[in-house]
PDB file of N, CA and C in Angstrom:
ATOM      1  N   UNK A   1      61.365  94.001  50.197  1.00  0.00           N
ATOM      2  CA  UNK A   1      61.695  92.903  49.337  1.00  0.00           C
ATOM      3  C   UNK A   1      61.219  91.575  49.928  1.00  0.00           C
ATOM      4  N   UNK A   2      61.378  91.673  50.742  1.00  0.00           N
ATOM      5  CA  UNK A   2      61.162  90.205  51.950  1.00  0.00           C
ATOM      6  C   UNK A   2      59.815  90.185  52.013  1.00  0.00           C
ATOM      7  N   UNK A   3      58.599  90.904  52.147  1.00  0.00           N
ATOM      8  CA  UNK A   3      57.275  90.934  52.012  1.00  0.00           C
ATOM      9  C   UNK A   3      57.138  90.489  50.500  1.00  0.00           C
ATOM     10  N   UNK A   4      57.502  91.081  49.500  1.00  0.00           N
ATOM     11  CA  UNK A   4      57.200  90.711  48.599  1.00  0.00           C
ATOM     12  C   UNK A   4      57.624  89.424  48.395  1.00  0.00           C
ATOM     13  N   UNK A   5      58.506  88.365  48.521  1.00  0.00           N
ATOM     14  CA  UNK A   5      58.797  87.220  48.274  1.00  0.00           C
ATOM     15  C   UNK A   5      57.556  86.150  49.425  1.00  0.00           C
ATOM     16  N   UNK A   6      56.795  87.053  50.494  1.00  0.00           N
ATOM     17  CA  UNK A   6      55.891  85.974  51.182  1.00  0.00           C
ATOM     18  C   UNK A   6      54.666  86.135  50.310  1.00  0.00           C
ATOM     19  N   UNK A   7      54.139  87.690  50.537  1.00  0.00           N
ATOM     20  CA  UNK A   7      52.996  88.037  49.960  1.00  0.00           C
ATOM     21  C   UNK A   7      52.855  87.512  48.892  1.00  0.00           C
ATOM     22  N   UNK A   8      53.367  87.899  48.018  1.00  0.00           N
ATOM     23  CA  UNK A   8      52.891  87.361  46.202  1.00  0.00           C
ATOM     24  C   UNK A   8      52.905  85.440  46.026  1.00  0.00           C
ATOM     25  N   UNK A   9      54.228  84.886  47.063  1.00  0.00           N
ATOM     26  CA  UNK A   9      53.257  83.666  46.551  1.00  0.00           C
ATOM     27  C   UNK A   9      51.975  82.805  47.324  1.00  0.00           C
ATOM     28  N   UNK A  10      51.652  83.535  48.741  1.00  0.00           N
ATOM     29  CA  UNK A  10      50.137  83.535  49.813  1.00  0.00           C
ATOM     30  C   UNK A  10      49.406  84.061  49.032  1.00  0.00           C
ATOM     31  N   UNK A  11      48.937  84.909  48.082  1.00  0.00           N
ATOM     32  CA  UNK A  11      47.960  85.510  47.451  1.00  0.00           C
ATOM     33  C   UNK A  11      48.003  84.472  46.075  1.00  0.00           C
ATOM     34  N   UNK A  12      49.049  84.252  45.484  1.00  0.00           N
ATOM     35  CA  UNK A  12      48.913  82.946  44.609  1.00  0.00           C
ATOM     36  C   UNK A  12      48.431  82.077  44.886  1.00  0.00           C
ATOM     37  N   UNK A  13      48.945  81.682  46.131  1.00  0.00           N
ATOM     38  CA  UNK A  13      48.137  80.147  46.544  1.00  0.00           C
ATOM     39  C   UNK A  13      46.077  80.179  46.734  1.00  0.00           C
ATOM     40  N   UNK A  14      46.546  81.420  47.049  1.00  0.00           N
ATOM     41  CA  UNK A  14      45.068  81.580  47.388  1.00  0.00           C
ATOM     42  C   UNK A  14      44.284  81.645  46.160  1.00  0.00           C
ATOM     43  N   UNK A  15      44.488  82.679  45.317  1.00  0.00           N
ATOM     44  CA  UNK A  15      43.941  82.552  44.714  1.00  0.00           C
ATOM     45  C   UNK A  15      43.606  80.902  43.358  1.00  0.00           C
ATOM     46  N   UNK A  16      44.693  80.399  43.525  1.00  0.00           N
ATOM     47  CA  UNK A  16      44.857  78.788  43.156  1.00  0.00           C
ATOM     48  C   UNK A  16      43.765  78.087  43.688  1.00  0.00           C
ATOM     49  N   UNK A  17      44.125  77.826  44.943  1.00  0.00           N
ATOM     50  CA  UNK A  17      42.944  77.026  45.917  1.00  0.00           C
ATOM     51  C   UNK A  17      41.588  77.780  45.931  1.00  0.00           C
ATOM     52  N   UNK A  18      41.305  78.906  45.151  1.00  0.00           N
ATOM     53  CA  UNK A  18      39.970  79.537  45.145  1.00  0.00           C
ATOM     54  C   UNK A  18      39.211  78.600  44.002  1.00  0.00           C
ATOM     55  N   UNK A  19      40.584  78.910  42.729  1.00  0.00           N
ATOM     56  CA  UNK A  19      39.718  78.334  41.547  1.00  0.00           C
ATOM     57  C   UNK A  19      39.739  77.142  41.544  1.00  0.00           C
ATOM     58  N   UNK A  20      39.869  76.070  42.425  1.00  0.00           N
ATOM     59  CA  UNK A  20      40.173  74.471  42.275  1.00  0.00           C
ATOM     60  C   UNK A  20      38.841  74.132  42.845  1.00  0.00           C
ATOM     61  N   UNK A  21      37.903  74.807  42.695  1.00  0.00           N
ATOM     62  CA  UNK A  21      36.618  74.136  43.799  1.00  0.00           C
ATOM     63  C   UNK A  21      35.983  73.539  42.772  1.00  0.00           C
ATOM     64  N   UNK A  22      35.721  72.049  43.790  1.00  0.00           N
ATOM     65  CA  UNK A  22      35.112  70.763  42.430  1.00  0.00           C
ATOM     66  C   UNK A  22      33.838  71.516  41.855  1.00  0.00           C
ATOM     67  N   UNK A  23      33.917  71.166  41.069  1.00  0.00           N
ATOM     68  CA  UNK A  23      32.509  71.552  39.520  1.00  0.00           C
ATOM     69  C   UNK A  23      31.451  70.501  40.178  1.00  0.00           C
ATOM     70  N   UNK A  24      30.072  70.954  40.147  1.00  0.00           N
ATOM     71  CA  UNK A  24      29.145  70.061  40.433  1.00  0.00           C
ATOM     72  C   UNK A  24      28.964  69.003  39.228  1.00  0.00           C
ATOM     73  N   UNK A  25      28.540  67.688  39.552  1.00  0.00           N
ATOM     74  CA  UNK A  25      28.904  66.896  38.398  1.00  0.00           C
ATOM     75  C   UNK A  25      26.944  66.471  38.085  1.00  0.00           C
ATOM     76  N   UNK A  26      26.635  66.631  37.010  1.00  0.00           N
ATOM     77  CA  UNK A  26      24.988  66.576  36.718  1.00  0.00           C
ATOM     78  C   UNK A  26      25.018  65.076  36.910  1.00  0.00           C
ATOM     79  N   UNK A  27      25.703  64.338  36.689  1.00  0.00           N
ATOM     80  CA  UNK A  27      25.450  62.636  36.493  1.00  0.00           C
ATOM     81  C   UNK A  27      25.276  62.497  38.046  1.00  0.00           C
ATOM     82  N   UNK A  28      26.233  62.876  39.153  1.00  0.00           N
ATOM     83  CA  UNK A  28      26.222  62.961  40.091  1.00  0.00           C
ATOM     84  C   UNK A  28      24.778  63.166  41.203  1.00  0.00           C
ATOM     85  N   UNK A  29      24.842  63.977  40.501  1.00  0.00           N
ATOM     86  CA  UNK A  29      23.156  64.790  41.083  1.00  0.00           C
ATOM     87  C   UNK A  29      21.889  63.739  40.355  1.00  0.00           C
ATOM     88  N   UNK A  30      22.300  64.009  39.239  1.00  0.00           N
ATOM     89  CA  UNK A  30      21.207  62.667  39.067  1.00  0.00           C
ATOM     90  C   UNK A  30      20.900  61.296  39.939  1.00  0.00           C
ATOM     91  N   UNK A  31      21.854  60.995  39.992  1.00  0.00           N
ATOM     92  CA  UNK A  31      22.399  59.701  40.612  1.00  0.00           C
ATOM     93  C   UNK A  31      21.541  60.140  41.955  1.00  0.00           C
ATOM     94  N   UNK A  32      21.976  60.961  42.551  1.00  0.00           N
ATOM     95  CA  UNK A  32      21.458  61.090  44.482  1.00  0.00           C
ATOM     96  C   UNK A  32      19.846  61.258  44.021  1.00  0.00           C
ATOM     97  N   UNK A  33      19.756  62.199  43.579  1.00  0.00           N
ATOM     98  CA  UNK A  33      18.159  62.495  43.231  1.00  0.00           C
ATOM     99  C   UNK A  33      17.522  61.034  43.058  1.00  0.00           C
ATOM    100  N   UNK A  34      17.712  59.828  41.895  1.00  0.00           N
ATOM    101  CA  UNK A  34      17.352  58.812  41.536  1.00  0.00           C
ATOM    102  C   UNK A  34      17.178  58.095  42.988  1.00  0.00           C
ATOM    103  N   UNK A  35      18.434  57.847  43.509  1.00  0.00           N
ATOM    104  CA  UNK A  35      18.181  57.566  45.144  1.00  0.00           C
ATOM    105  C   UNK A  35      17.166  57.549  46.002  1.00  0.00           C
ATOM    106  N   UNK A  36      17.037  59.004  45.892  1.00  0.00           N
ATOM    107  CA  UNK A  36      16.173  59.630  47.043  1.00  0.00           C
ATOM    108  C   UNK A  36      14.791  59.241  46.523  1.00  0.00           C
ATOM    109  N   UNK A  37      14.435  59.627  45.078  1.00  0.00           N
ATOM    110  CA  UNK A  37      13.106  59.084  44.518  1.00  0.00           C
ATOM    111  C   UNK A  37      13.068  57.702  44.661  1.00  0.00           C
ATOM    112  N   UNK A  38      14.341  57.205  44.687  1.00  0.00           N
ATOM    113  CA  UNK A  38      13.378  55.254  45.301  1.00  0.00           C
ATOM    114  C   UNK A  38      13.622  55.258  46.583  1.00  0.00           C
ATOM    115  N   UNK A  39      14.127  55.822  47.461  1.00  0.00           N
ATOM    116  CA  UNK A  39      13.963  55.956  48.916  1.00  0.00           C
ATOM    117  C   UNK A  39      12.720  56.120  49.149  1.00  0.00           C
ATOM    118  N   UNK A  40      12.422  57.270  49.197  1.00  0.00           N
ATOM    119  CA  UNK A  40      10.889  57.759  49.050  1.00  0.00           C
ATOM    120  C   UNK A  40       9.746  56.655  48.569  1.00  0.00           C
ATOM    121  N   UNK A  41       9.844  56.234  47.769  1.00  0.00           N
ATOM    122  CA  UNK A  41       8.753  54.895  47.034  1.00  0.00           C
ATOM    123  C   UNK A  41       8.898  54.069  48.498  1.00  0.00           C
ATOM    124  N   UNK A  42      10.154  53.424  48.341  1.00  0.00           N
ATOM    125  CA  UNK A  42       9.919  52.266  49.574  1.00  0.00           C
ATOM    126  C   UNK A  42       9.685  52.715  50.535  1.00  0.00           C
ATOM    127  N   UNK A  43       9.237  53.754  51.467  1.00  0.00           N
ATOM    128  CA  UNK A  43       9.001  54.217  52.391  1.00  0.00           C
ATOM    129  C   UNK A  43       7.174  54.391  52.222  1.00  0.00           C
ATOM    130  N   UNK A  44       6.822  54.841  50.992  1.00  0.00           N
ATOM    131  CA  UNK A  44       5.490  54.653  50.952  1.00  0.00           C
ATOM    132  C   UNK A  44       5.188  54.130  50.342  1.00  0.00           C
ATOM    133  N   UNK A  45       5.456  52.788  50.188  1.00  0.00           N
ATOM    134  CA  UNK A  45       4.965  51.464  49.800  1.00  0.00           C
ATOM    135  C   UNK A  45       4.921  50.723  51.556  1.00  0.00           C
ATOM    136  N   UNK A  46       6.150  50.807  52.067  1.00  0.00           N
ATOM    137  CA  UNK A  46       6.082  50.780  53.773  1.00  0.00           C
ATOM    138  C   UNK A  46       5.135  50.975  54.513  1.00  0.00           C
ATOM    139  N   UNK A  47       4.848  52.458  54.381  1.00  0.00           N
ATOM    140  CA  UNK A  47       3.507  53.317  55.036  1.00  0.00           C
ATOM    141  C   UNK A  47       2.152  52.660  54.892  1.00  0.00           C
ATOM    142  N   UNK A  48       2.061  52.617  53.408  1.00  0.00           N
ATOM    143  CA  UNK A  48       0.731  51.360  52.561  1.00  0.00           C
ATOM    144  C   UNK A  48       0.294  50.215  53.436  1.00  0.00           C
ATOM    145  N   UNK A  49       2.173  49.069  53.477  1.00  0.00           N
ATOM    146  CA  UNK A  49       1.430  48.279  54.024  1.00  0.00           C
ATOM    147  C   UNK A  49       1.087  48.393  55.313  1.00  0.00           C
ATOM    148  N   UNK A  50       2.305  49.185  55.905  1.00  0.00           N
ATOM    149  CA  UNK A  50       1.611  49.102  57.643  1.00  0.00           C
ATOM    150  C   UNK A  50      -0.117  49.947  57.884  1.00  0.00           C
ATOM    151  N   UNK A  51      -0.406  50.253  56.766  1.00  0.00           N
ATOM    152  CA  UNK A  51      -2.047  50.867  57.079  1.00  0.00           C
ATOM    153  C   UNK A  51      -2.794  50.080  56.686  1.00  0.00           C
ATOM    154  N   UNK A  52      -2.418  48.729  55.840  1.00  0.00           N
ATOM    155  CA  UNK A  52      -3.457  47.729  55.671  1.00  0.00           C
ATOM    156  C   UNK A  52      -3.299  46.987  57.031  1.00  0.00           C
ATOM    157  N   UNK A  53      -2.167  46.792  57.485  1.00  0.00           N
ATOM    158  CA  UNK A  53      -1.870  46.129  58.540  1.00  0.00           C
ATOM    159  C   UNK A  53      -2.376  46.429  59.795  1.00  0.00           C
ATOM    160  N   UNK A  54      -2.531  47.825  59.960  1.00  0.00           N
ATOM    161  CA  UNK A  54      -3.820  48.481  60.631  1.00  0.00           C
ATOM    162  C   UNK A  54      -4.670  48.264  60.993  1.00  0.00           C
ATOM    163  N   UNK A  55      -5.471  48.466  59.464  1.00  0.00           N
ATOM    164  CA  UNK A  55      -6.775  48.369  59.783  1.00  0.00           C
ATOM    165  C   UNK A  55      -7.319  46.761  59.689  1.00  0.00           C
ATOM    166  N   UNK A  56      -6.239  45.839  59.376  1.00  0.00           N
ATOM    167  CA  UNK A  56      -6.538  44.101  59.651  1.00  0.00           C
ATOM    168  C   UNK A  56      -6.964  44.132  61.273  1.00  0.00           C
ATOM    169  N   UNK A  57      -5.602  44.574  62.018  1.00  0.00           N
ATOM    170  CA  UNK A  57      -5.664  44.410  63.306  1.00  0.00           C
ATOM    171  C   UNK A  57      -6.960  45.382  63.928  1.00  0.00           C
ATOM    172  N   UNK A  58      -7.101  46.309  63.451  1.00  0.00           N
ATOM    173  CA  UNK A  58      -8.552  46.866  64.366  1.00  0.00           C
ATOM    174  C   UNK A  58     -10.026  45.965  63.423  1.00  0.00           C
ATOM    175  N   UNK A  59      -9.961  45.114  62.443  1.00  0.00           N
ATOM    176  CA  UNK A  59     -10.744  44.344  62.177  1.00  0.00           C
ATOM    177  C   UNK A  59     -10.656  43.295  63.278  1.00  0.00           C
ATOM    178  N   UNK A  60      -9.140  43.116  63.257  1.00  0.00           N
ATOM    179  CA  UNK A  60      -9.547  41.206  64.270  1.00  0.00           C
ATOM    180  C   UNK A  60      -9.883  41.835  65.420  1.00  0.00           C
ATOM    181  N   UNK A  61      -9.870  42.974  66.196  1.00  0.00           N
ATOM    182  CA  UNK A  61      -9.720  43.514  67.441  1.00  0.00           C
ATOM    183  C   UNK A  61     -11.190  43.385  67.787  1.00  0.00           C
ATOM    184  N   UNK A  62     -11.937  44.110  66.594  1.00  0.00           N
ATOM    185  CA  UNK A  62     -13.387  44.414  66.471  1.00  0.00           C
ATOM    186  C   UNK A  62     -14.107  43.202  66.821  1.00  0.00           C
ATOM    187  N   UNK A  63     -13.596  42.298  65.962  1.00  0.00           N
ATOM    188  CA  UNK A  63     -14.109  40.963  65.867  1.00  0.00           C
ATOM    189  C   UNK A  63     -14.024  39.739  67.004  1.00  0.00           C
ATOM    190  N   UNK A  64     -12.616  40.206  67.646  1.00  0.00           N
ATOM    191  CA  UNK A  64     -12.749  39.503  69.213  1.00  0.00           C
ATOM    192  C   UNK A  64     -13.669  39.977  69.990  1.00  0.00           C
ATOM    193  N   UNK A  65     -13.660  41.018  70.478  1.00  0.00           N
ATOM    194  CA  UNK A  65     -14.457  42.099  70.886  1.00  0.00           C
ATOM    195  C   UNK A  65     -16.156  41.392  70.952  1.00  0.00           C
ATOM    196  N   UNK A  66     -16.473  41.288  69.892  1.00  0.00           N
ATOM    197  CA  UNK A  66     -17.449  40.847  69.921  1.00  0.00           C
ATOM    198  C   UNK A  66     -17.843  39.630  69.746  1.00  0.00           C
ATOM    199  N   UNK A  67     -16.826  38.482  70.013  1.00  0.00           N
ATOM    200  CA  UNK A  67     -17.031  37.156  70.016  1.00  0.00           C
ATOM    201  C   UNK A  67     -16.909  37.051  71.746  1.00  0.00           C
ATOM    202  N   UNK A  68     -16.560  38.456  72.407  1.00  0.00           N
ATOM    203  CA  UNK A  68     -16.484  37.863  73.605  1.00  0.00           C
ATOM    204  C   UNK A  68     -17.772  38.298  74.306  1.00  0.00           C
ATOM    205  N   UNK A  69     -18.347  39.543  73.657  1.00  0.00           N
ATOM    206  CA  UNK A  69     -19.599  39.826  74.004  1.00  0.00           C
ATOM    207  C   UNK A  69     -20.250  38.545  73.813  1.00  0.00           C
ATOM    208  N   UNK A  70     -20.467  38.217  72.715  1.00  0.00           N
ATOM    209  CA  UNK A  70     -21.364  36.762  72.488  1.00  0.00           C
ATOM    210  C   UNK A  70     -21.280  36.239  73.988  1.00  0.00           C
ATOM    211  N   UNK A  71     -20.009  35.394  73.991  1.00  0.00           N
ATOM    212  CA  UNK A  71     -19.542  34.216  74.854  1.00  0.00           C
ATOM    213  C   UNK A  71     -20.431  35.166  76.080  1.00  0.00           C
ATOM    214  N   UNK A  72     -19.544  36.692  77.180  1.00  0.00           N
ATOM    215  CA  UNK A  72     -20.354  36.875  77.725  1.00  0.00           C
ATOM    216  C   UNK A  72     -22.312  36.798  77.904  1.00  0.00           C
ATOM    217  N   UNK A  73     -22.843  37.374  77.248  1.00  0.00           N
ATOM    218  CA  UNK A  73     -23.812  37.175  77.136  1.00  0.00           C
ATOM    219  C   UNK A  73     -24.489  35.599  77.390  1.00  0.00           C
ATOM    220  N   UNK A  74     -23.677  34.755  76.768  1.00  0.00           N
ATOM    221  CA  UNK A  74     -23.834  33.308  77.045  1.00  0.00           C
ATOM    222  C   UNK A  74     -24.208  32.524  78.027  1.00  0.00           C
ATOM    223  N   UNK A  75     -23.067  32.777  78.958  1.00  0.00           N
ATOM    224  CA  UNK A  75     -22.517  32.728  80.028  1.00  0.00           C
ATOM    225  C   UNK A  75     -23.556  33.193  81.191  1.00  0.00           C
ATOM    226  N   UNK A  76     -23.842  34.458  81.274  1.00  0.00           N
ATOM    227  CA  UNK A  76     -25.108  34.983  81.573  1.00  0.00           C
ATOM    228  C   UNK A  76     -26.538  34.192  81.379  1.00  0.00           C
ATOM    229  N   UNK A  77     -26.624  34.089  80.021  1.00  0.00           N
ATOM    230  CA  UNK A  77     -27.986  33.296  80.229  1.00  0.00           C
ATOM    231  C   UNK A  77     -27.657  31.763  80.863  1.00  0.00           C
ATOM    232  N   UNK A  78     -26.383  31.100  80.833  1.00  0.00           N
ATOM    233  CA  UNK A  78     -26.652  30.037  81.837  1.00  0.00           C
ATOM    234  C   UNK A  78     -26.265  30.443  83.054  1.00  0.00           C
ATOM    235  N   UNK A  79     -26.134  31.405  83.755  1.00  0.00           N
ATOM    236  CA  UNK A  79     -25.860  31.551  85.455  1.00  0.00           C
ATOM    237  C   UNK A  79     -27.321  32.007  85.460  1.00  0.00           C
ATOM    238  N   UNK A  80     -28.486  32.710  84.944  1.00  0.00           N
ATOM    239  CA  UNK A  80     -29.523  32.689  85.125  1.00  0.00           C
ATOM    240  C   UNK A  80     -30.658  31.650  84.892  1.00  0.00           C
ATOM    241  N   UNK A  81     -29.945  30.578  84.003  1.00  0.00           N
ATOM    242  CA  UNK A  81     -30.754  29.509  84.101  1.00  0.00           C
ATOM    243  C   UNK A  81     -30.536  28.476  85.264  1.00  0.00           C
ATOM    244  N   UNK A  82     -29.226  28.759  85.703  1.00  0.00           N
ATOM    245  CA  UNK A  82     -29.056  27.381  86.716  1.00  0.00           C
ATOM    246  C   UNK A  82     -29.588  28.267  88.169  1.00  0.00           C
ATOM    247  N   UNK A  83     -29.320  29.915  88.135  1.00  0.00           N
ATOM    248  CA  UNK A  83     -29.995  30.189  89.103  1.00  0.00           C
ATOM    249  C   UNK A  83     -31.682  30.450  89.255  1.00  0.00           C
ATOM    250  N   UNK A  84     -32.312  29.952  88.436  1.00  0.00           N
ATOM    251  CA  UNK A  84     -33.741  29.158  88.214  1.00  0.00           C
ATOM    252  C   UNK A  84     -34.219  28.193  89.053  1.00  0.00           C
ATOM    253  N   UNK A  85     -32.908  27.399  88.635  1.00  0.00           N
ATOM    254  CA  UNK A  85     -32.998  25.515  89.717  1.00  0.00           C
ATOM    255  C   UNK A  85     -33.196  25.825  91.126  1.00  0.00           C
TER     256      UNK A  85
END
């Protein structure tokens, strides 16, 4: 008798707390999904600019680079002209 007054209402409960599991909600899911698709955008809109930003900096890099060749070169032809004198 005493089992039966624990058992039957532990197997009630259980089975209670089985069927109470939240329902997925579609608005819900929409909602995160919508999220994640503009997460995603600003991240490669991000990516975009840091690759223009890139290839600016290996432009100016390029471009020092060879303003210093110039200057060297320069430089050179006057230590060979004054070592002429």
């Amino acid at each position: 008798m005493f089992k039966n007054l624990v058992i039957l209402p532990v197997v009630a409960i259980v089975i209670a707390l089985a069927g109470c599991e939240a329902p997925k909600d579609a608005a819900l899911e929409a909602a995160q999904d919508a999220a994640i698709a503009d997460i995603r955008s600003q991240l490669e809109t991000k990516d975009a600019e840091q690759d223009k930003a890139v290839s600016r900096v290996e432009a100016m890099t390029e471009q020092n680079r060879s303003a210093l060749r110039a200057l060297n070169d320069k430089i050179d032809r006057m230590f060979r002209t004054i070592s002429r004198k």
